[in-house]
Protein backbone atom coordinates (compact mmCIF):
# COMPACT_ATOMS: atom_id res chain seq x y z
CA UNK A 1 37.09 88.20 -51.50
CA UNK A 2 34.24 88.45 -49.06
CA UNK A 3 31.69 91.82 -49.39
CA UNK A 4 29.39 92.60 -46.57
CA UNK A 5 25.86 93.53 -47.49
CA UNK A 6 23.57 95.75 -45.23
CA UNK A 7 20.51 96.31 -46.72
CA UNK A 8 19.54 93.43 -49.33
CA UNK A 9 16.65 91.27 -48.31
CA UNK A 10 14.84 88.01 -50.38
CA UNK A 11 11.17 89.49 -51.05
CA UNK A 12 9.80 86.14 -53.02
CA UNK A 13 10.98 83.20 -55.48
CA UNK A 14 9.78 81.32 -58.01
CA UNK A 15 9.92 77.49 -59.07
CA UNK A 16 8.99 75.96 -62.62
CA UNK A 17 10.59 72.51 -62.53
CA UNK A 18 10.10 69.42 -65.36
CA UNK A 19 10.83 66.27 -65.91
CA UNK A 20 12.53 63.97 -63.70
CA UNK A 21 12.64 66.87 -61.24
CA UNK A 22 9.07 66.60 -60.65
CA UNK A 23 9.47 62.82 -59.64
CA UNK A 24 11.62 63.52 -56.72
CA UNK A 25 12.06 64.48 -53.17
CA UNK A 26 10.60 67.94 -53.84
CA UNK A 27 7.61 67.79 -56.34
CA UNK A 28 5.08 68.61 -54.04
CA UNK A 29 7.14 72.11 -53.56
CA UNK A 30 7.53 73.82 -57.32
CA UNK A 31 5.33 76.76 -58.59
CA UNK A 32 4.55 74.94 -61.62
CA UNK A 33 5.77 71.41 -62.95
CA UNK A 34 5.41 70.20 -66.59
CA UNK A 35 5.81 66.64 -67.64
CA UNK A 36 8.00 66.24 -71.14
CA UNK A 37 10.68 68.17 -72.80
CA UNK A 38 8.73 69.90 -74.90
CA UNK A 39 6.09 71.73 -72.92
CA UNK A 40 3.98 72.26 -75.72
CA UNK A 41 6.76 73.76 -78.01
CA UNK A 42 8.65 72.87 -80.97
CA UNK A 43 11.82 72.51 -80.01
CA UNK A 44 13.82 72.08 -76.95
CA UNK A 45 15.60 75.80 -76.46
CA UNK A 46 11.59 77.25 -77.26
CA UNK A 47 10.64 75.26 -74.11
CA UNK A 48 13.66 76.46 -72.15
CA UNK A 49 12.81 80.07 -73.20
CA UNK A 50 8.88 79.59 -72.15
CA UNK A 51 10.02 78.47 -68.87
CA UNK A 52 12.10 81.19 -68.26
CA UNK A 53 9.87 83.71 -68.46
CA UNK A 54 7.23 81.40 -66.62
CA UNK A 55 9.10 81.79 -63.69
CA UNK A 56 9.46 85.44 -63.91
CA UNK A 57 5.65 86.10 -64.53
CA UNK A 58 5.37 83.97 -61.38
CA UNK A 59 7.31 85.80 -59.24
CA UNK A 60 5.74 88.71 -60.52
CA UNK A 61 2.23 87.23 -59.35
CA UNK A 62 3.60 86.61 -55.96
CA UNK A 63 5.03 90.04 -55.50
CA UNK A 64 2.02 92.25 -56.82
CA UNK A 65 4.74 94.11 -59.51
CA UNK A 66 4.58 94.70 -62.97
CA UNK A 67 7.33 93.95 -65.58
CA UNK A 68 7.97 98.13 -65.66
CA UNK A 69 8.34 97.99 -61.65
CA UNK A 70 11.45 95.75 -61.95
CA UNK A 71 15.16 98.01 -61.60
CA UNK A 72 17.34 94.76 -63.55
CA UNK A 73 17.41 91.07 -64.02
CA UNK A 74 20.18 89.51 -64.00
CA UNK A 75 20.26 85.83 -65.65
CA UNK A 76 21.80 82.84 -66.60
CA UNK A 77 21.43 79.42 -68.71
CA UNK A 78 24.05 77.19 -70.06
CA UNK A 79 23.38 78.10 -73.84
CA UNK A 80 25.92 79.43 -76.56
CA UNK A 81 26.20 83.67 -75.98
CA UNK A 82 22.98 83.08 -73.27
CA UNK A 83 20.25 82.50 -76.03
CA UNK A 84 18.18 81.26 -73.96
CA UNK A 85 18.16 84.19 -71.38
CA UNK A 86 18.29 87.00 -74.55
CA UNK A 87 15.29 85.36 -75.95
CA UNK A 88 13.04 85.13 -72.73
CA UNK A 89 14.22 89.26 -71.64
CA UNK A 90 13.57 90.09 -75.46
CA UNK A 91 9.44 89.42 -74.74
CA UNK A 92 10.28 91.22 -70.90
CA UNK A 93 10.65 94.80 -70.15
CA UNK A 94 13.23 94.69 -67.88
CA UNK A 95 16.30 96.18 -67.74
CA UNK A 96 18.67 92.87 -68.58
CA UNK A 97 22.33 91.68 -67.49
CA UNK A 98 23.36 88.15 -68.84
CA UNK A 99 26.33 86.44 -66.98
CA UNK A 100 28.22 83.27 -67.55
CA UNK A 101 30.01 81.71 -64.67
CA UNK A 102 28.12 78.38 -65.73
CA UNK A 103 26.71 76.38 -62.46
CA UNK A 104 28.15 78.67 -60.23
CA UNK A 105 26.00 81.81 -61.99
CA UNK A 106 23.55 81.67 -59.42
CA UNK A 107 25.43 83.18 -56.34
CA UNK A 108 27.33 85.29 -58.81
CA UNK A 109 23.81 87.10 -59.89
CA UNK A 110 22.58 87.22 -56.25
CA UNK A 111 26.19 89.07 -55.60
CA UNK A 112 26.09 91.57 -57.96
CA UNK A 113 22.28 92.24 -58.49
CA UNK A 114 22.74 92.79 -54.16
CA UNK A 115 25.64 94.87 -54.83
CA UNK A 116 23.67 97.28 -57.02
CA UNK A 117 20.52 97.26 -54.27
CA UNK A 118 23.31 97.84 -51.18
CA UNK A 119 25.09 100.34 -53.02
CA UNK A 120 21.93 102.22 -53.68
CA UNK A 121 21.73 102.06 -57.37
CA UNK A 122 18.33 100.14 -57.62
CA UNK A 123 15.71 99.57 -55.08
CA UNK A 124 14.97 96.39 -56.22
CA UNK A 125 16.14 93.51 -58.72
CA UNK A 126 15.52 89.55 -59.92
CA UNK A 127 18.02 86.59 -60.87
CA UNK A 128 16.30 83.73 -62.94
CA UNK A 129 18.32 80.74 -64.02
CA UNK A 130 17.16 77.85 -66.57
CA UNK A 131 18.87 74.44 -67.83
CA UNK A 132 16.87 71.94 -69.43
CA UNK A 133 18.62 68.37 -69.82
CA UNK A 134 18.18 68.10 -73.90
CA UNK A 135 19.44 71.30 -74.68
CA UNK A 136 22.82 71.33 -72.06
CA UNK A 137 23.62 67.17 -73.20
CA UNK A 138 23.82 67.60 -76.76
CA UNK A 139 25.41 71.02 -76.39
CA UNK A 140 28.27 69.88 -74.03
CA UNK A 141 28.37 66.03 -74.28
CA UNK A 142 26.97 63.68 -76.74
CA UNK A 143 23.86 64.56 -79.50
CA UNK A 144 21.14 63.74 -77.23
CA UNK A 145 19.38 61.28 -79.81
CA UNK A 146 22.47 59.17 -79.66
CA UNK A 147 21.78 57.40 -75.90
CA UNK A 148 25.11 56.71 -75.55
CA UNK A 149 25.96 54.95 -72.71
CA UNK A 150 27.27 56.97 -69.80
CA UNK A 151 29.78 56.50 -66.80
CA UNK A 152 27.97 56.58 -63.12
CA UNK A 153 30.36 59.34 -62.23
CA UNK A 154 27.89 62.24 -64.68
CA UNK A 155 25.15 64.28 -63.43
CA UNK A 156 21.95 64.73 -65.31
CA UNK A 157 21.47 67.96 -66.02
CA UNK A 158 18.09 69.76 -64.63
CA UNK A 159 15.33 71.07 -66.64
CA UNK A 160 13.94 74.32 -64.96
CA UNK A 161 14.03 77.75 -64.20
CA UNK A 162 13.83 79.95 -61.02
CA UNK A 163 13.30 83.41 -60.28
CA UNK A 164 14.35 85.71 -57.09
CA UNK A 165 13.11 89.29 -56.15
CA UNK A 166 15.89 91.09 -54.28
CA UNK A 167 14.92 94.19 -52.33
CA UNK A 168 16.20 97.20 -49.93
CA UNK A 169 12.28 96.85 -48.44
CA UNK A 170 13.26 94.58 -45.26
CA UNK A 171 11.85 91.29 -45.37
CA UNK A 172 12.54 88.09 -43.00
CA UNK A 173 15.79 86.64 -44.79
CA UNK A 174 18.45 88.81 -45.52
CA UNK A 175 21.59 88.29 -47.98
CA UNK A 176 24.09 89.28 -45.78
CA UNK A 177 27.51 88.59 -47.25
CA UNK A 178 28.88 87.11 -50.60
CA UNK A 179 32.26 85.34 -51.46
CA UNK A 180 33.81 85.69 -54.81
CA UNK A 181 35.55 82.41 -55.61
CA UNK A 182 38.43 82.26 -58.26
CA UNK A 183 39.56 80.04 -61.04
CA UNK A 184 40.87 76.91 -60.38
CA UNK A 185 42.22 74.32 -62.82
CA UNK A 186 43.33 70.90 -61.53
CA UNK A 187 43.90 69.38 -64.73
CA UNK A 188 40.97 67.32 -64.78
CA UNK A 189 39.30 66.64 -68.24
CA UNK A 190 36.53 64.59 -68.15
CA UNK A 191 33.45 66.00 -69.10
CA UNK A 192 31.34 63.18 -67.20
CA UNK A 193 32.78 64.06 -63.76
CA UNK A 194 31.93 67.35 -62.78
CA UNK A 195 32.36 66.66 -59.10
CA UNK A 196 36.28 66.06 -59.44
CA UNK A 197 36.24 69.43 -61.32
CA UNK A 198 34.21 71.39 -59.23
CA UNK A 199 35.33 70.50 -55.75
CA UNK A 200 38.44 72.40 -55.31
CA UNK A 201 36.97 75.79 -56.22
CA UNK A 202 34.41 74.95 -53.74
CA UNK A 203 36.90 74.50 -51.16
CA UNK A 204 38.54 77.24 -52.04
CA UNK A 205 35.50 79.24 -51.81
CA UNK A 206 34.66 77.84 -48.39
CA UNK A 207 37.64 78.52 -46.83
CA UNK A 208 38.20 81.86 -48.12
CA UNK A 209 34.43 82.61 -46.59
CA UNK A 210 35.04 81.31 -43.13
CA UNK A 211 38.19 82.97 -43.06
CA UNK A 212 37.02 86.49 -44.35
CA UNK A 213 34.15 86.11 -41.67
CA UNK A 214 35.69 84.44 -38.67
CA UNK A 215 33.18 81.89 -38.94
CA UNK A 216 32.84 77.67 -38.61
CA UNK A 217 31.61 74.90 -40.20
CA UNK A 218 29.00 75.03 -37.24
CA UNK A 219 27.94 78.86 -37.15
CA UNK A 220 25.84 77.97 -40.12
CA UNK A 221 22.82 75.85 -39.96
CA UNK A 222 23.06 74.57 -43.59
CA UNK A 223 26.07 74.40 -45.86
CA UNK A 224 24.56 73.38 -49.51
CA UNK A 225 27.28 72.96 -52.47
CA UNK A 226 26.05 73.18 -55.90
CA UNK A 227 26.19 70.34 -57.94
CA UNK A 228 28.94 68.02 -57.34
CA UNK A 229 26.81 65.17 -56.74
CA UNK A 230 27.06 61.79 -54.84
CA UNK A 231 30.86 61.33 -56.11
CA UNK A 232 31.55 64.81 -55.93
CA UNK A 233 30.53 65.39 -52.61
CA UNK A 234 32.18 63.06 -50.64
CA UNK A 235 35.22 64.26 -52.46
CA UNK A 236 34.85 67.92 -51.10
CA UNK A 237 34.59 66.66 -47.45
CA UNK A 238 37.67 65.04 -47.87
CA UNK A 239 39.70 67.61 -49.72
CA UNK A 240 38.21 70.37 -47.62
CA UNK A 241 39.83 68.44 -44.46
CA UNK A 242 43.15 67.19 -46.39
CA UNK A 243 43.76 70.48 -48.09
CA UNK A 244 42.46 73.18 -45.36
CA UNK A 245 42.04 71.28 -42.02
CA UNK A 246 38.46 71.86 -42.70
CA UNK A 247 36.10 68.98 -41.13
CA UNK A 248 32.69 69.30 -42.56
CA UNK A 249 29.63 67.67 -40.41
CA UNK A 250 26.15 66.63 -40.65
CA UNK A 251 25.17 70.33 -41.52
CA UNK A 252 26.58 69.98 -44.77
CA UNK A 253 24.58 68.55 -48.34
CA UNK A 254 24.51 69.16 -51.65
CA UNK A 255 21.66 70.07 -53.97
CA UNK A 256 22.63 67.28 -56.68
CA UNK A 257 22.17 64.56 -54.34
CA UNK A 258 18.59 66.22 -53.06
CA UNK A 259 17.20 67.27 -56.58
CA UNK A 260 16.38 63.44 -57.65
CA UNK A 261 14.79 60.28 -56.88
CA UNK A 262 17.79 57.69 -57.44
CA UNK A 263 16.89 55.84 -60.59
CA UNK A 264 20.03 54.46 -62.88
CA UNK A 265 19.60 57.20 -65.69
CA UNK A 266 20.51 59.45 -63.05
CA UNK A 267 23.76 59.05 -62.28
CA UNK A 268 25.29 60.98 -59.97
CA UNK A 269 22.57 63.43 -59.50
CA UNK A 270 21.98 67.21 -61.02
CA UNK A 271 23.80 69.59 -62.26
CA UNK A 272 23.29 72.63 -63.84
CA UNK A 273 22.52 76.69 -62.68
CA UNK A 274 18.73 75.71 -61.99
CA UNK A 275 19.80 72.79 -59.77
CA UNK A 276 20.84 75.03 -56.58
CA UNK A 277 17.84 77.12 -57.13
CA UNK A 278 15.35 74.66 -57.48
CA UNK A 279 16.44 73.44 -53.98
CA UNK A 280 16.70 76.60 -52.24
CA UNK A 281 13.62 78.57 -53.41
CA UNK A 282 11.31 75.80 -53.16
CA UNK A 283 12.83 73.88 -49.84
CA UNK A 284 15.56 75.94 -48.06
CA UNK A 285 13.46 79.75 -48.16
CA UNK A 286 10.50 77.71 -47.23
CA UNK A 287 12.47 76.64 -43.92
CA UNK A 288 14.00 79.65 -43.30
CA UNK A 289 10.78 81.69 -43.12
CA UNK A 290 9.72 79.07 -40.84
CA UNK A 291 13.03 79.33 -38.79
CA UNK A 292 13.70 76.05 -38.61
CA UNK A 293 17.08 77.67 -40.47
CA UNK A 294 18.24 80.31 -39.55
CA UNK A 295 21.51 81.02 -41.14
CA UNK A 296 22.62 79.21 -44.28
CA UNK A 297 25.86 79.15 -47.01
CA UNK A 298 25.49 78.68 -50.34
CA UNK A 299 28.43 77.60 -52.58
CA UNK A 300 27.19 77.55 -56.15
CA UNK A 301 29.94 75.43 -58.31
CA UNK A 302 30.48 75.57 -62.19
CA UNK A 303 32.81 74.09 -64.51
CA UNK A 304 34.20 76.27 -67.37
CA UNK A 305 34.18 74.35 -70.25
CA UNK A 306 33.43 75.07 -74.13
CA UNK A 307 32.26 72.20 -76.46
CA UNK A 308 35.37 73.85 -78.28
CA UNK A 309 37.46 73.31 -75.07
CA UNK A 310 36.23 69.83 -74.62
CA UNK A 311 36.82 68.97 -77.92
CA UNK A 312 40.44 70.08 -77.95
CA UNK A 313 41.26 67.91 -74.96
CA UNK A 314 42.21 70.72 -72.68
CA UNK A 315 41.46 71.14 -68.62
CA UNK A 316 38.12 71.96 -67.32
CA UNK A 317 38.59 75.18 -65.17
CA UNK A 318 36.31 75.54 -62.16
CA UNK A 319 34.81 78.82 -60.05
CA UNK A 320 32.48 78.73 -57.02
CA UNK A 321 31.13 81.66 -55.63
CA UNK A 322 29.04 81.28 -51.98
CA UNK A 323 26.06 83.56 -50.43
CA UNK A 324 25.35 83.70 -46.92
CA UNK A 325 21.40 84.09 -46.46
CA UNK A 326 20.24 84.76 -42.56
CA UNK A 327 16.47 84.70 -40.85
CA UNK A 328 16.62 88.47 -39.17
């Protein structure tokens, strides 16, 4: 399902990255950038909270708006019932939706939050995400203080948050569609191989999109997947051909593979619903206000899995929803 948006524009983001993340390809670009789990706190989930709301107050900087001037915020994080996104809008006064559509919550909060500003409901609204390794590991794989050896096909989960100010005030970039995905379960049940699990709801989600807006591969300038990583996304451009004649070129990445420096803890590359983000706020929206992009699809991916789920030994269900962003 594809839904056309005619008056949503991106008015500012905001970047708070940490470890690991800071080392690589993009640590020149972040808002802020702290060094160790911790950041100061006591315990993991307190850091993941403080960053949260770090990257809200930043985005609040950048835009010259108070906590009271914000219509919603709409967020996600890969904790138990969201605790970490309760906690954070507990010390905010803003208006507060929590979703769950784990890796792929990113698109689904630009999607709705745009739906509310296009519909006329709100004049204006912001999506935050946050994962933090420590917190994501021990809650769906292994106790972190184990270091339990790993295969190379997992992705290290990201620690950081990101913030987003959608607006009906036009700006340069402008959402201008969104495609819900749906649930797809190929059986797969290994927890250390998201990319197998993720890549035909991505597919799925890309070929629904093109279809629904009698585009190509090459109308778009970009095409960045979520977090499949290096295994994951040489998968998708086979399946996408195999399964829907879909041949996928040089335009296309993924934001696992960019997120990193390759070093052997690594893996794979990132995962999590601050990996896309921390791409696309601090490198993608960069380019795109200097037009070097212009138009640009973004298929967030996210496996749907339960520590209780895992531990039962059933499937890993996938979703991937996509945005379509355009310089106006």
């Amino acid at each position: 399902m594809n839904i056309k948006f005619d008056n949503v524009y991106i008015e500012n983001v905001a970047t708070v990255a940490g470890p690991f993340v800071i080392e690589g390809p993009l640590n020149d670009k972040f808002d802020k950038k702290f060094n160790d789990f911790y950041d100061g706190e006591k315990t993991f989930e307190q850091c993941e909270i403080k960053e949260l709301i770090e990257a809200v107050k930043i985005l609040l900087k950048k835009t010259n708006k108070n906590e009271e001037d914000i219509d919603v915020g709409v967020s996600v994080d890969l904790m138990n019932q969201l605790t970490i996104s309760n906690f954070a809008y507990s010390r905010l006064n803003i208006p507060y939706l929590g979703i769950y559509n784990a890796c792929a919550s990113m698109c689904e909060a630009i999607l709705l939050a745009s739906s509310m500003i296009d519909g006329g409901k709100v004049n204006n609204a912001i999506c935050t995400t946050s994962s933090h390794n420590m917190t994501a590991e021990r809650q769906f794989r292994n106790p972190v203080e184990y270091g339990a050896p790993k295969p190379k096909t997992t992705t290290f989960t990201v620690t950081g948050a990101t913030s987003i100010m959608l607006t009906n005030n036009k700006t340069d970039i402008k959402v201008t569609s969104a495609t819900i995905g749906k649930v797809i379960d190929m059986g797969v049940m290994n927890v250390f191989d998201m990319g197998s699990v993720m890549t035909p709801s991505a597919a799925y989600t890309l070929n629904e999109h093109l279809k629904s807006t009698n585009t190509k591969v090459d109308d778009y300038d970009l095409i960045l997947t979520g977090d499949l990583g290096v295994y994951g996304k040489k998968i998708f451009k086979e399946y996408c051909k195999e399964e829907y004649g879909i041949n996928i070129g040089d335009n296309y990445d993924d934001s696992a593979t960019r997120i990193y420096d390759y070093k052997e803890n690594i893996y794979a590359g990132g995962s999590g619903p601050s990996c896309l983000p921390l791409v696309v706020y601090s490198d993608i929206i960069p380019k795109m206000k200097s037009r070097s992009l212009k138009k640009v699809l973004l298929i967030a991916t996210g496996a749907l899995m339960s520590p209780t789920t895992c531990n039962q030994k059933l499937s890993i269900p996938s979703v991937s929803h996509a945005i379509c962003l355009e310089v106006i």
